[in-house]
PDB file of N, CA and C in Angstrom:
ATOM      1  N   UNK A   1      99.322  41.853 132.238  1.00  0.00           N
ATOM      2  CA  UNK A   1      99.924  41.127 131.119  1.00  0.00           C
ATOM      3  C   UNK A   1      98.989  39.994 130.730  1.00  0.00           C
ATOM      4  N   UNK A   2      98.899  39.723 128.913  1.00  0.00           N
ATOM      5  CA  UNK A   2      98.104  38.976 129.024  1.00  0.00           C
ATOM      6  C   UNK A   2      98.298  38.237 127.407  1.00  0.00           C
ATOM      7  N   UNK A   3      99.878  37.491 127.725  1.00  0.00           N
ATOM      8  CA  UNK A   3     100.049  37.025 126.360  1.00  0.00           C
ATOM      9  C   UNK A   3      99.560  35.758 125.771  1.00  0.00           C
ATOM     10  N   UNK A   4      99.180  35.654 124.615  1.00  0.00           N
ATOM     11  CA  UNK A   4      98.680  34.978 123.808  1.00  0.00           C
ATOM     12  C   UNK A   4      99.722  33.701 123.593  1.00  0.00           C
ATOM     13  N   UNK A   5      99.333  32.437 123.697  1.00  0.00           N
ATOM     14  CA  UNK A   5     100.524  31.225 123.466  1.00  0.00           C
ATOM     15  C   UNK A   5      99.849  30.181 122.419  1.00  0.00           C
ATOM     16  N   UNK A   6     100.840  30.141 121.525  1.00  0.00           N
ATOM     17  CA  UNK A   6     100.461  29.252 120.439  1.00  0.00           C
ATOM     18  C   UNK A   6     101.304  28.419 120.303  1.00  0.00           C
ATOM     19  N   UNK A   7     101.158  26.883 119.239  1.00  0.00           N
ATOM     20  CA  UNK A   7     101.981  26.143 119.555  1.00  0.00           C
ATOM     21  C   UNK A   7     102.355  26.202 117.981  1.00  0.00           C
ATOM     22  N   UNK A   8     103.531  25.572 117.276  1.00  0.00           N
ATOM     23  CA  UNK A   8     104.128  25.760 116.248  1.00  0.00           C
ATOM     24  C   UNK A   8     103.828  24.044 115.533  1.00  0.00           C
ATOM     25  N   UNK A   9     103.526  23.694 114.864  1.00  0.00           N
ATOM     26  CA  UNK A   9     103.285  22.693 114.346  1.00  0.00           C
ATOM     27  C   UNK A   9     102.538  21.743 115.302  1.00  0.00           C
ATOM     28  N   UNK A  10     102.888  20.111 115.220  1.00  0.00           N
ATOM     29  CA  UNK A  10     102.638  19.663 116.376  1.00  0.00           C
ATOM     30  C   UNK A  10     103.277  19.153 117.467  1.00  0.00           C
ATOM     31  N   UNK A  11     104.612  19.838 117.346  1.00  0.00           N
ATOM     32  CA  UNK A  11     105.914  19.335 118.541  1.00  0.00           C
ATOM     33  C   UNK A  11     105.473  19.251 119.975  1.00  0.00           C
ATOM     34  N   UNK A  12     104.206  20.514 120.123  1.00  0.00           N
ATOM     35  CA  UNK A  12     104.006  20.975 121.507  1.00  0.00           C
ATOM     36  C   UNK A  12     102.989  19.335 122.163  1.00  0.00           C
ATOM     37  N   UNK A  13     102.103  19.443 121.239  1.00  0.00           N
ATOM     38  CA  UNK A  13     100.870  18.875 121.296  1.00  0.00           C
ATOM     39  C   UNK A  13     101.688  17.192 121.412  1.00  0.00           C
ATOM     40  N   UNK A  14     102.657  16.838 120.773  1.00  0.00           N
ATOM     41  CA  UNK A  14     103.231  15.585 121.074  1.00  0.00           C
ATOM     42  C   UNK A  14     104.000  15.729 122.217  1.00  0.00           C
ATOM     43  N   UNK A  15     104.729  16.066 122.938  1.00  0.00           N
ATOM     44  CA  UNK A  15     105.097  16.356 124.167  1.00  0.00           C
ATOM     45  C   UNK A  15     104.170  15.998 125.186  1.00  0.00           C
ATOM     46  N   UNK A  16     102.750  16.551 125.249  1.00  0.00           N
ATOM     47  CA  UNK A  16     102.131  16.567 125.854  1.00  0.00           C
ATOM     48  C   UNK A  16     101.502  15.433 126.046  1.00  0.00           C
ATOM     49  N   UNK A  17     101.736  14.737 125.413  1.00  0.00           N
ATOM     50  CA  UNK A  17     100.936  13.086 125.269  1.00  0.00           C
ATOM     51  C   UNK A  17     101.857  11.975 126.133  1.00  0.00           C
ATOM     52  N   UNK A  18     103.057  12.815 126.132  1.00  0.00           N
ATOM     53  CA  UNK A  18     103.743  12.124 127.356  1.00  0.00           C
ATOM     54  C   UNK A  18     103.788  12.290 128.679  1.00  0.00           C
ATOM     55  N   UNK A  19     102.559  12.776 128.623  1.00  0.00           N
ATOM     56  CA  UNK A  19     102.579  13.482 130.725  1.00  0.00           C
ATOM     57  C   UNK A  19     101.468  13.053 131.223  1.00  0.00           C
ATOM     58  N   UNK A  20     101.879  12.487 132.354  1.00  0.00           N
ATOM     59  CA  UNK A  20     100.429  12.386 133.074  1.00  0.00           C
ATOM     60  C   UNK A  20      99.465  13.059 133.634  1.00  0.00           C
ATOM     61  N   UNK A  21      98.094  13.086 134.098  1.00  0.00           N
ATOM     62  CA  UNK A  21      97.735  14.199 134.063  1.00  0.00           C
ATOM     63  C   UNK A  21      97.528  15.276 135.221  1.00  0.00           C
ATOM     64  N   UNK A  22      98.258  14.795 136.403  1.00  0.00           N
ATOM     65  CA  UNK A  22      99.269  15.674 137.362  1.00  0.00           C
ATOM     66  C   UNK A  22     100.541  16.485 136.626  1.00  0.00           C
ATOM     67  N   UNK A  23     101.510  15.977 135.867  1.00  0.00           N
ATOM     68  CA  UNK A  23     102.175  16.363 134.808  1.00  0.00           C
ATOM     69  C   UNK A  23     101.388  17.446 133.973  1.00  0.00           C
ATOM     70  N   UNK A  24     100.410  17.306 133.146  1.00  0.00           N
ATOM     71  CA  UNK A  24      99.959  18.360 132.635  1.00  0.00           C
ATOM     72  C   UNK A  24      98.949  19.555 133.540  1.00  0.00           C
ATOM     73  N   UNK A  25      98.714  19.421 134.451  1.00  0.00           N
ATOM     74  CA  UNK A  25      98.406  20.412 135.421  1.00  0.00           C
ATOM     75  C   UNK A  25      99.103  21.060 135.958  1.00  0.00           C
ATOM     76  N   UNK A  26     100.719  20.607 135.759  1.00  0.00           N
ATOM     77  CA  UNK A  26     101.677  21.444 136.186  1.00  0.00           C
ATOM     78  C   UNK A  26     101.737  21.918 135.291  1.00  0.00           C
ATOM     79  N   UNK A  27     102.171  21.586 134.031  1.00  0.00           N
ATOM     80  CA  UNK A  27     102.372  22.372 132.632  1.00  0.00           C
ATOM     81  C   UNK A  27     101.403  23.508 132.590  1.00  0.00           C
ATOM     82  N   UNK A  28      99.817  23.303 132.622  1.00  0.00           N
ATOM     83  CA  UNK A  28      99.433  24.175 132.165  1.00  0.00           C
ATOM     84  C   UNK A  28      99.538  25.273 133.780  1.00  0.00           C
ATOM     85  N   UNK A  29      99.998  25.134 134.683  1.00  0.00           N
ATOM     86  CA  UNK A  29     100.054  25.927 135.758  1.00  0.00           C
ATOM     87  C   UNK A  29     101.055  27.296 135.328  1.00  0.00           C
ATOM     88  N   UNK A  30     102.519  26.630 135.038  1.00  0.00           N
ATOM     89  CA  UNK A  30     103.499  26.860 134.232  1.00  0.00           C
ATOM     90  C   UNK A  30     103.203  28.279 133.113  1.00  0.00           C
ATOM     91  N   UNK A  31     102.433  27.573 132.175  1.00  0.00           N
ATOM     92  CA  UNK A  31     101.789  28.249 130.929  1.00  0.00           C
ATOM     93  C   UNK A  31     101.065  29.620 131.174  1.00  0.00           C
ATOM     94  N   UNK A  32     100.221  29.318 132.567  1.00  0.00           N
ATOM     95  CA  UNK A  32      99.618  30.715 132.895  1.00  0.00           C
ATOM     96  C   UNK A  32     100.256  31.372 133.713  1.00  0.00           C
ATOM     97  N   UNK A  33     101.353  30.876 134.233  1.00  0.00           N
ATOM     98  CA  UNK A  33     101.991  31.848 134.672  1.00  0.00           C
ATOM     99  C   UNK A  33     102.978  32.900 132.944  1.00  0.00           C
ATOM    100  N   UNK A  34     103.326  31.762 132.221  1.00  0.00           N
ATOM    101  CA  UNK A  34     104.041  32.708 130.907  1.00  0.00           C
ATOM    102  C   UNK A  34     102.983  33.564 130.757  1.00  0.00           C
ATOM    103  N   UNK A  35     101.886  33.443 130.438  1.00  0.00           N
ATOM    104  CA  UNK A  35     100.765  33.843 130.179  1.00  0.00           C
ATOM    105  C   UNK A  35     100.637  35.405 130.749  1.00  0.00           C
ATOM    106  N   UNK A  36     100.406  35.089 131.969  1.00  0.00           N
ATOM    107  CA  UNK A  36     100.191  36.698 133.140  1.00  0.00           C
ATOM    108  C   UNK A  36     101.436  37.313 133.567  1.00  0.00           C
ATOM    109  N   UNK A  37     102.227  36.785 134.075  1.00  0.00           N
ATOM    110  CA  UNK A  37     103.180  37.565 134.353  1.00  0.00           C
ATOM    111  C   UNK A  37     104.025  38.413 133.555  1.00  0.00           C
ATOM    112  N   UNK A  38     104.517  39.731 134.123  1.00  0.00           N
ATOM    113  CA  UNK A  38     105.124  40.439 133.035  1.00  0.00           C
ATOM    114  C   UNK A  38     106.630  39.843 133.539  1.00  0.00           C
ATOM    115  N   UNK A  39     107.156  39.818 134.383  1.00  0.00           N
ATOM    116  CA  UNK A  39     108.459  39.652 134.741  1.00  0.00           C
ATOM    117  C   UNK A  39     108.271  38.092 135.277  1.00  0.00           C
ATOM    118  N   UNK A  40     109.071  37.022 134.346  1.00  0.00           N
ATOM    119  CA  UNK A  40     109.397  35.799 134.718  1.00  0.00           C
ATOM    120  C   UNK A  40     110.539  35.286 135.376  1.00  0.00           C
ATOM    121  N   UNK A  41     110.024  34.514 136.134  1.00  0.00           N
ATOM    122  CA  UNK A  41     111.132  34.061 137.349  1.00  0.00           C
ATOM    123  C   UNK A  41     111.627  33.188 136.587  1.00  0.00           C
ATOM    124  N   UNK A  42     113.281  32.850 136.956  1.00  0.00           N
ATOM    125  CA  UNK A  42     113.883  32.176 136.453  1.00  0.00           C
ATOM    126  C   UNK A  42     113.759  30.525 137.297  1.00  0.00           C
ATOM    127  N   UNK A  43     113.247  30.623 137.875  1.00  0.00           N
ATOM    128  CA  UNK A  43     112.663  29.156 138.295  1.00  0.00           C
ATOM    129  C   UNK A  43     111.819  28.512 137.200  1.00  0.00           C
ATOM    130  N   UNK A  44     110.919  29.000 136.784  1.00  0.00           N
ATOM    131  CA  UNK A  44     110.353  28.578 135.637  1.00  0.00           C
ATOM    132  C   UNK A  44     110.837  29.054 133.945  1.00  0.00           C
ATOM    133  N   UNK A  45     111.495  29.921 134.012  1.00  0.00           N
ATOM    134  CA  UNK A  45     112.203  30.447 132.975  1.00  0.00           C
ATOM    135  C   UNK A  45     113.481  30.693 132.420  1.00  0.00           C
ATOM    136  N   UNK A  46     114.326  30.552 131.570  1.00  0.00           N
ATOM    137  CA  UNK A  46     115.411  30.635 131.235  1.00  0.00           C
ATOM    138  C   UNK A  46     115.798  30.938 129.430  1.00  0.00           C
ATOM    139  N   UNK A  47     116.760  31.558 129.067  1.00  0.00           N
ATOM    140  CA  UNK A  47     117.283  31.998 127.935  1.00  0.00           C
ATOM    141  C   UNK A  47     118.645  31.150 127.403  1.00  0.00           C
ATOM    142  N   UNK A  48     118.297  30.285 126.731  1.00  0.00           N
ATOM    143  CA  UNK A  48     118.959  29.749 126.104  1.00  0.00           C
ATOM    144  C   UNK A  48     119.823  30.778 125.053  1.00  0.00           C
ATOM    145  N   UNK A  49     119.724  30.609 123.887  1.00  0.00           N
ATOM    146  CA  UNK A  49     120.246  31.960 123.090  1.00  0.00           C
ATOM    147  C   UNK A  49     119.894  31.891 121.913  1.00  0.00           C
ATOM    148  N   UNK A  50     120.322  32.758 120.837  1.00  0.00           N
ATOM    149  CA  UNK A  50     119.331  33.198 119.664  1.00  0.00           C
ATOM    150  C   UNK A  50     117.875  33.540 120.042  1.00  0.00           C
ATOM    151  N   UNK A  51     117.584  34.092 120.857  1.00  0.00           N
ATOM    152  CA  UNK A  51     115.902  33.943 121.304  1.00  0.00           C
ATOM    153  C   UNK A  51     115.545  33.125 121.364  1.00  0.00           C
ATOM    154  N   UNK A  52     115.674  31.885 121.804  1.00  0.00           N
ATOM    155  CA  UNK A  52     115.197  31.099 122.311  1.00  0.00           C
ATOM    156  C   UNK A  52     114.916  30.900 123.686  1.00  0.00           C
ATOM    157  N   UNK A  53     114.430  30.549 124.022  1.00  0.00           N
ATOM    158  CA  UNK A  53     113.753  30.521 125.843  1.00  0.00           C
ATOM    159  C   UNK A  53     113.465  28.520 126.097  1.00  0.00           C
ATOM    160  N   UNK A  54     113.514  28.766 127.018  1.00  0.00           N
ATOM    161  CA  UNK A  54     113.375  27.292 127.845  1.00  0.00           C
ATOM    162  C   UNK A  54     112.089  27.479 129.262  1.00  0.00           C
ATOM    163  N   UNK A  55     110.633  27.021 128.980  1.00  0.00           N
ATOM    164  CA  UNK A  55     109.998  26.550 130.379  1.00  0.00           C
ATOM    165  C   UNK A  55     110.411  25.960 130.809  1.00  0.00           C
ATOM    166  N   UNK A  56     110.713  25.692 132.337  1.00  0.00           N
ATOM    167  CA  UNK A  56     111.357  24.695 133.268  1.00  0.00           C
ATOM    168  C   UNK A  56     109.943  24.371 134.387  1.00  0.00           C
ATOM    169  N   UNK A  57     109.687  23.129 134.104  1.00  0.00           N
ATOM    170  CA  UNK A  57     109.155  21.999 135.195  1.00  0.00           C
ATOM    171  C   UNK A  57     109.064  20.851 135.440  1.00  0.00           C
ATOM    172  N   UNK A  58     108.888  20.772 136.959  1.00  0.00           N
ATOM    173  CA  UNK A  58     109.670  20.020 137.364  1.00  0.00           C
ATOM    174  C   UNK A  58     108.201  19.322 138.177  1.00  0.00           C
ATOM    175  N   UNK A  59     108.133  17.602 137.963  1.00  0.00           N
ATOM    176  CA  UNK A  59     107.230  17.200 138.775  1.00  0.00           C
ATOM    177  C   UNK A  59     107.328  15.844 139.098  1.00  0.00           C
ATOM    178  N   UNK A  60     107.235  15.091 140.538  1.00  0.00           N
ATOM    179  CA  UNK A  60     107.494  13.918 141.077  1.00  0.00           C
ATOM    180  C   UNK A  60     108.936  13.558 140.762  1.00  0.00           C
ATOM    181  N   UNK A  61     109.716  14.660 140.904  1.00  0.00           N
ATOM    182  CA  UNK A  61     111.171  13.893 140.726  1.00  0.00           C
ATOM    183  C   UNK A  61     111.624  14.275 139.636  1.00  0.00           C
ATOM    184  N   UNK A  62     111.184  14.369 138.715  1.00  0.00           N
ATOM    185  CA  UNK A  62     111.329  14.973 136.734  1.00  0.00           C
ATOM    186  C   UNK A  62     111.163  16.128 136.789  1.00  0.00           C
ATOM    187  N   UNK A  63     112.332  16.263 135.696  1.00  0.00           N
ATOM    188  CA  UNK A  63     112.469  17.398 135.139  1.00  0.00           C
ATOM    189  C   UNK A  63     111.853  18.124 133.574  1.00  0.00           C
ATOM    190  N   UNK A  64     111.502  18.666 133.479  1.00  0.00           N
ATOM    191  CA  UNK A  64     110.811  18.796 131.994  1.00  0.00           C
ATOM    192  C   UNK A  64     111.178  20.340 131.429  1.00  0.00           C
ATOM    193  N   UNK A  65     111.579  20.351 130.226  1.00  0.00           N
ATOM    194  CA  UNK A  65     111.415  21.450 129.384  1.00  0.00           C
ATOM    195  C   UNK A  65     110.693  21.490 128.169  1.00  0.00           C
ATOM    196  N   UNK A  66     110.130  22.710 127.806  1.00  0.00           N
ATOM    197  CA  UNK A  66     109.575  23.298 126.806  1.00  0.00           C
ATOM    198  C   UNK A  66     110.510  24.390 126.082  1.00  0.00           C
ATOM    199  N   UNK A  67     110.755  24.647 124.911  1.00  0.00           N
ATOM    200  CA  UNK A  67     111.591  25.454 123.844  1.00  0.00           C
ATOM    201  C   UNK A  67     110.178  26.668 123.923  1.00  0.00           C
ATOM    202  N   UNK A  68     110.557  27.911 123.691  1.00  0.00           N
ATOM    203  CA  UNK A  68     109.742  28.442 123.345  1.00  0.00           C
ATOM    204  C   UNK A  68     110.364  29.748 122.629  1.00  0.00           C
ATOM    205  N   UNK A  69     109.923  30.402 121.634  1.00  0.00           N
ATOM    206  CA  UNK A  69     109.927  32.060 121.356  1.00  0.00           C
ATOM    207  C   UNK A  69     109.223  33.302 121.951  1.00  0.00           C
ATOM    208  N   UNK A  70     109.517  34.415 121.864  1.00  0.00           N
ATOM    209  CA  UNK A  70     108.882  35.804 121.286  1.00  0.00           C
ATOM    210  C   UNK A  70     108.652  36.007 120.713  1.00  0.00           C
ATOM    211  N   UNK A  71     107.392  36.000 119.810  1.00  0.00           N
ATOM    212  CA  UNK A  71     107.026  36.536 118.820  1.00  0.00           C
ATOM    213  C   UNK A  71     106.720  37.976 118.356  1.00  0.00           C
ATOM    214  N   UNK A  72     106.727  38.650 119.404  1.00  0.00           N
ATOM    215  CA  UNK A  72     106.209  40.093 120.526  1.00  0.00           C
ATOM    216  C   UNK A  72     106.145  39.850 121.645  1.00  0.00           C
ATOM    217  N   UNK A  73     106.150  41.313 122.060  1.00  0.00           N
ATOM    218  CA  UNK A  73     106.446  40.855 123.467  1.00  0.00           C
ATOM    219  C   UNK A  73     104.430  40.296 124.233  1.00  0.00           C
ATOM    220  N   UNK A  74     103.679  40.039 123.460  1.00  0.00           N
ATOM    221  CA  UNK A  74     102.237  39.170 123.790  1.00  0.00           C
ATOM    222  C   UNK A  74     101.908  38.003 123.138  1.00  0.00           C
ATOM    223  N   UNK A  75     103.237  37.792 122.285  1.00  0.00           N
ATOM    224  CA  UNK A  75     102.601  36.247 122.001  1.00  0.00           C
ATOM    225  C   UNK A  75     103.703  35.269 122.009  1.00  0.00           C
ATOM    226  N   UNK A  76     103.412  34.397 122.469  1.00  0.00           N
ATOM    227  CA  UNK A  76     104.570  33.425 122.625  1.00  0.00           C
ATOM    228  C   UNK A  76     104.525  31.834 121.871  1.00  0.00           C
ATOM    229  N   UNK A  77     105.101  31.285 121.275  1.00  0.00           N
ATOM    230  CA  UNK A  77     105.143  30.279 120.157  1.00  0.00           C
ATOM    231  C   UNK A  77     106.187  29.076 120.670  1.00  0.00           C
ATOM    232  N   UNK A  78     105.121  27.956 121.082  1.00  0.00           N
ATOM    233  CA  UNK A  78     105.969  26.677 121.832  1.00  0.00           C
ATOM    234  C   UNK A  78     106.368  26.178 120.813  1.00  0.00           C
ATOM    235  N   UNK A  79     107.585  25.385 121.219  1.00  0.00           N
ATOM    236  CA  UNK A  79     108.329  24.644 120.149  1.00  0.00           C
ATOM    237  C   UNK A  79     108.399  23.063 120.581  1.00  0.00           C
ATOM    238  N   UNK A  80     108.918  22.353 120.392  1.00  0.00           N
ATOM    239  CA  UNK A  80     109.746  20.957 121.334  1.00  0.00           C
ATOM    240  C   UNK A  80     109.543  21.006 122.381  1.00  0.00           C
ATOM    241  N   UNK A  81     109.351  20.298 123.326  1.00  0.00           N
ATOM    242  CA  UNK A  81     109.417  19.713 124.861  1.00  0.00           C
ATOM    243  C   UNK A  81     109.687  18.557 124.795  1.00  0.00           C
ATOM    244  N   UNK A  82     110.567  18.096 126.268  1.00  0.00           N
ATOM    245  CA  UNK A  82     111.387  16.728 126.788  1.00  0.00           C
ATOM    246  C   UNK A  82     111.351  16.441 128.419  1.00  0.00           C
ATOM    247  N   UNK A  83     111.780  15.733 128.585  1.00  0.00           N
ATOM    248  CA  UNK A  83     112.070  15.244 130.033  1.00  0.00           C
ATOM    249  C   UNK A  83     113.517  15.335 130.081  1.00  0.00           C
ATOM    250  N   UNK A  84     113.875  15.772 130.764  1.00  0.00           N
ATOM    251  CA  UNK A  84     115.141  16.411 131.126  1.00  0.00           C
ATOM    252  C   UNK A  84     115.873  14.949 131.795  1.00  0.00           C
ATOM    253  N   UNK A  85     117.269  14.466 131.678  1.00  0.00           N
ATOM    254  CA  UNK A  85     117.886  13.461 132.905  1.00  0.00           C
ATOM    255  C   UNK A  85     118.699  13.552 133.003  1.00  0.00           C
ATOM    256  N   UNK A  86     119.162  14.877 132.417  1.00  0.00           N
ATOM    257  CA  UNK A  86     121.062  15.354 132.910  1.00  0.00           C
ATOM    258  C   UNK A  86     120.852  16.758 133.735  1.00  0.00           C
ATOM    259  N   UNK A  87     121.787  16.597 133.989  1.00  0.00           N
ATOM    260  CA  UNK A  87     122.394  18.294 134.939  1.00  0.00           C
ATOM    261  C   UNK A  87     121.655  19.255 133.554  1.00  0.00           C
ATOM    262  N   UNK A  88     122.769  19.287 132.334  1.00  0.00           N
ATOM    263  CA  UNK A  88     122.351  20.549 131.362  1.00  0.00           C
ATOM    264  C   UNK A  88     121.733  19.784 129.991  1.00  0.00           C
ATOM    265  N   UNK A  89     121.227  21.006 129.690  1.00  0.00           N
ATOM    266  CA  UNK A  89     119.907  20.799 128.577  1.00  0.00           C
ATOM    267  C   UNK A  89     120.859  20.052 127.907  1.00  0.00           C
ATOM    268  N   UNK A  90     120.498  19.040 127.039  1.00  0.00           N
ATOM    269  CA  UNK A  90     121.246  18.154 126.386  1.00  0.00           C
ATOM    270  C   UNK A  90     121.057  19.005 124.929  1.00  0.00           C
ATOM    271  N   UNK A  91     122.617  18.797 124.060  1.00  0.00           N
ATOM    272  CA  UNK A  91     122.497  19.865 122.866  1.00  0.00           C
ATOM    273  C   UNK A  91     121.863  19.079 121.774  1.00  0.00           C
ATOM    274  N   UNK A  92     121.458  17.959 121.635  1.00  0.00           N
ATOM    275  CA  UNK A  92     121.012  17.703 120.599  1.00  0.00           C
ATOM    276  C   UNK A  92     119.218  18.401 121.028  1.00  0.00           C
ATOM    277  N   UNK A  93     118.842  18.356 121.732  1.00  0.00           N
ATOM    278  CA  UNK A  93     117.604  19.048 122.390  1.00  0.00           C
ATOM    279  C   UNK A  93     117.610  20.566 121.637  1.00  0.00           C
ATOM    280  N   UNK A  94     118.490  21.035 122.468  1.00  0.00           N
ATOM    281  CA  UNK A  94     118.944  22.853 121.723  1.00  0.00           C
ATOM    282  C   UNK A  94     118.789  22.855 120.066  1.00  0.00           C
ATOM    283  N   UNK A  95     119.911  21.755 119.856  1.00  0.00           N
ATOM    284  CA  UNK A  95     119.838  21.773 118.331  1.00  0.00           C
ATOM    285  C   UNK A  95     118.342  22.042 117.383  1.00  0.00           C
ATOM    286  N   UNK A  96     117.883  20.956 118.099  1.00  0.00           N
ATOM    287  CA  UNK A  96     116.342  20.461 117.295  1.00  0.00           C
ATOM    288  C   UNK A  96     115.526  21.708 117.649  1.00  0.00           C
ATOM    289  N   UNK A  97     115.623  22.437 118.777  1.00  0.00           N
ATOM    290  CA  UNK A  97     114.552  23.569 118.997  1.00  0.00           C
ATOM    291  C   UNK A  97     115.239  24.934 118.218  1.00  0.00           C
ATOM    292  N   UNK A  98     116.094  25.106 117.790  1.00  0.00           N
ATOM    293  CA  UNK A  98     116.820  25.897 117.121  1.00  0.00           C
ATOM    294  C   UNK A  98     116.553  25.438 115.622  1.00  0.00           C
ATOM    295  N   UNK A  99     116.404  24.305 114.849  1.00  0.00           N
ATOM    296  CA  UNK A  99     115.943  24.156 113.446  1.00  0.00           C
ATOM    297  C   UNK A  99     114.656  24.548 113.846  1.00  0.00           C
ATOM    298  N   UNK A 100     113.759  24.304 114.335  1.00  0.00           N
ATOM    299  CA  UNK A 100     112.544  24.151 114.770  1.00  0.00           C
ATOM    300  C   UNK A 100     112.159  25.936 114.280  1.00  0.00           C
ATOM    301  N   UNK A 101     112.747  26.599 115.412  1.00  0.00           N
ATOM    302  CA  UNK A 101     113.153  28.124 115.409  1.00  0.00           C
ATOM    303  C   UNK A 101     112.775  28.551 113.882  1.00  0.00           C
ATOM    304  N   UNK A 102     114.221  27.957 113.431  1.00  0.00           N
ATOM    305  CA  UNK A 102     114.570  28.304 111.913  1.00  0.00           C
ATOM    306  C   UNK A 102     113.407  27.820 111.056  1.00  0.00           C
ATOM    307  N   UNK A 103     112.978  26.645 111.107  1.00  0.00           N
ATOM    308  CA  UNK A 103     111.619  26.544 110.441  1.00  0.00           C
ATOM    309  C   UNK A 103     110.612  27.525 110.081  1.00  0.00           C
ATOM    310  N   UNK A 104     110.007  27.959 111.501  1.00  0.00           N
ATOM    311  CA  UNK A 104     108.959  28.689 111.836  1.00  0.00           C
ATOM    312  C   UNK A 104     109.140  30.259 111.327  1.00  0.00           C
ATOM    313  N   UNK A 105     110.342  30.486 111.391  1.00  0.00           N
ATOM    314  CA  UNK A 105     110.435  32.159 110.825  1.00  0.00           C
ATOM    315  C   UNK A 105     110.244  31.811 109.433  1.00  0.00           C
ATOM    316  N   UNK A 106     110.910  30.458 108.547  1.00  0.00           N
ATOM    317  CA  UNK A 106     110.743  30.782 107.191  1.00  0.00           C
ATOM    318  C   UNK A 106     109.341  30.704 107.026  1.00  0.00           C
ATOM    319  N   UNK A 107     108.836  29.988 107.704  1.00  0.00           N
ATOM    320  CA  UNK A 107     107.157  30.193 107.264  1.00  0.00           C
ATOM    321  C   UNK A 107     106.217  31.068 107.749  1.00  0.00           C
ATOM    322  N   UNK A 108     106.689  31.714 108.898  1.00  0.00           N
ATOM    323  CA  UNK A 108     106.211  32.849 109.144  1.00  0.00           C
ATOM    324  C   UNK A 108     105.348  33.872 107.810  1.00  0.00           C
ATOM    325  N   UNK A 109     106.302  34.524 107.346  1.00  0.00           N
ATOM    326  CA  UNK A 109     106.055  35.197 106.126  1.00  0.00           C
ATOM    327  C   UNK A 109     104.616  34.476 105.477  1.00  0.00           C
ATOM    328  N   UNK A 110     104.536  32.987 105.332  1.00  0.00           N
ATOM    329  CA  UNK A 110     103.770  32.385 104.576  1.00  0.00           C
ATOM    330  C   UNK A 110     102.383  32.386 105.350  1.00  0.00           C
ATOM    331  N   UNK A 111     101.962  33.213 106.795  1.00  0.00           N
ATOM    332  CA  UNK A 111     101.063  33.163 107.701  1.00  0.00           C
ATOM    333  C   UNK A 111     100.813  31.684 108.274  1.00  0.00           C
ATOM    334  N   UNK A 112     101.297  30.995 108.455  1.00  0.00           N
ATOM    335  CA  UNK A 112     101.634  29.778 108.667  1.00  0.00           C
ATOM    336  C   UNK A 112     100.610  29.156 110.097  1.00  0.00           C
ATOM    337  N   UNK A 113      99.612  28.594 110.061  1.00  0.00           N
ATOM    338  CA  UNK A 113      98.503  28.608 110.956  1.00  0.00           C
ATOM    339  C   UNK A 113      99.016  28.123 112.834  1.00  0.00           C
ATOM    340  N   UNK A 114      98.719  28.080 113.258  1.00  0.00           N
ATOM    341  CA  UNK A 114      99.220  28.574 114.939  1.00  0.00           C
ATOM    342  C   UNK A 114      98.267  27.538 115.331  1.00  0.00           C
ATOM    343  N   UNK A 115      98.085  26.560 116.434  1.00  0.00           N
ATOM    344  CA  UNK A 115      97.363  26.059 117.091  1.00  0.00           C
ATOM    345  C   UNK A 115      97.386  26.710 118.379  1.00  0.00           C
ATOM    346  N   UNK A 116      96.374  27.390 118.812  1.00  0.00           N
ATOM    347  CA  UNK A 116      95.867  28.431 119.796  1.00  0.00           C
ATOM    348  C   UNK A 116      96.238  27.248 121.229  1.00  0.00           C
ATOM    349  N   UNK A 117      96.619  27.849 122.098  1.00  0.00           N
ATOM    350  CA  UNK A 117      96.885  27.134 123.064  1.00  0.00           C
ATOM    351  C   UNK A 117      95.540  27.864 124.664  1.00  0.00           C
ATOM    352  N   UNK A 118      96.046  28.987 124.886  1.00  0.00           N
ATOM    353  CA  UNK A 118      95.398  30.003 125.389  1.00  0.00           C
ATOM    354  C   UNK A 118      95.506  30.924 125.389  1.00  0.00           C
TER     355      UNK A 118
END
């Protein structure tokens, strides 16, 4: 397996400016695992709904998620990421990665440019 991950505007890329850089070595640890594996563990993975998906990591105590899609089953399209500080995903979180969602398909059609991740 060897899917392609892009990020959708710059939601991903701002997320990322909040991690340190033990924090983002987990992330991108995370990423290659979406990346290679065909069957994802739900330790790092989860299904929110409407197709939406949730990365889960977790580092020094924190919790962190990433929103993500299917675009096919080889390319995958990040959305929003947060630091997690409740038990469950907080819905205004869901909400925003779900317009987010809705965004990206309407512009889809329009070939709408991708920032290549790996």
């Amino acid at each position: 397996m060897n899917r392609k991950i892009r990020s959708y505007r710059n939601y991903f890329e701002e997320f990322k400016k909040t991690l340190s850089d033990k924090e983002l070595i987990k992330l991108k640890y995370c990423l290659e695992v979406l990346k290679t594996q065909e069957r994802l563990s739900h330790k790092f993975f989860g299904f929110i709904r409407d197709g939406l998906f949730e990365l889960k990591m977790e580092y020094g105590g924190n919790i962190y998620r990433v929103f993500f899609i299917f675009e096919n089953e080889n390319v995958v399209i990040l959305f929003n990421g947060f630091q997690k500080k409740t038990q469950k995903t907080p819905v205004e979180q869901i909400t925003k990665a779900l317009q987010i969602k809705k965004q990206y398909e309407n512009e889809r059609d329009n070939k709408t440019r991708l920032a290549i991740i790996s």
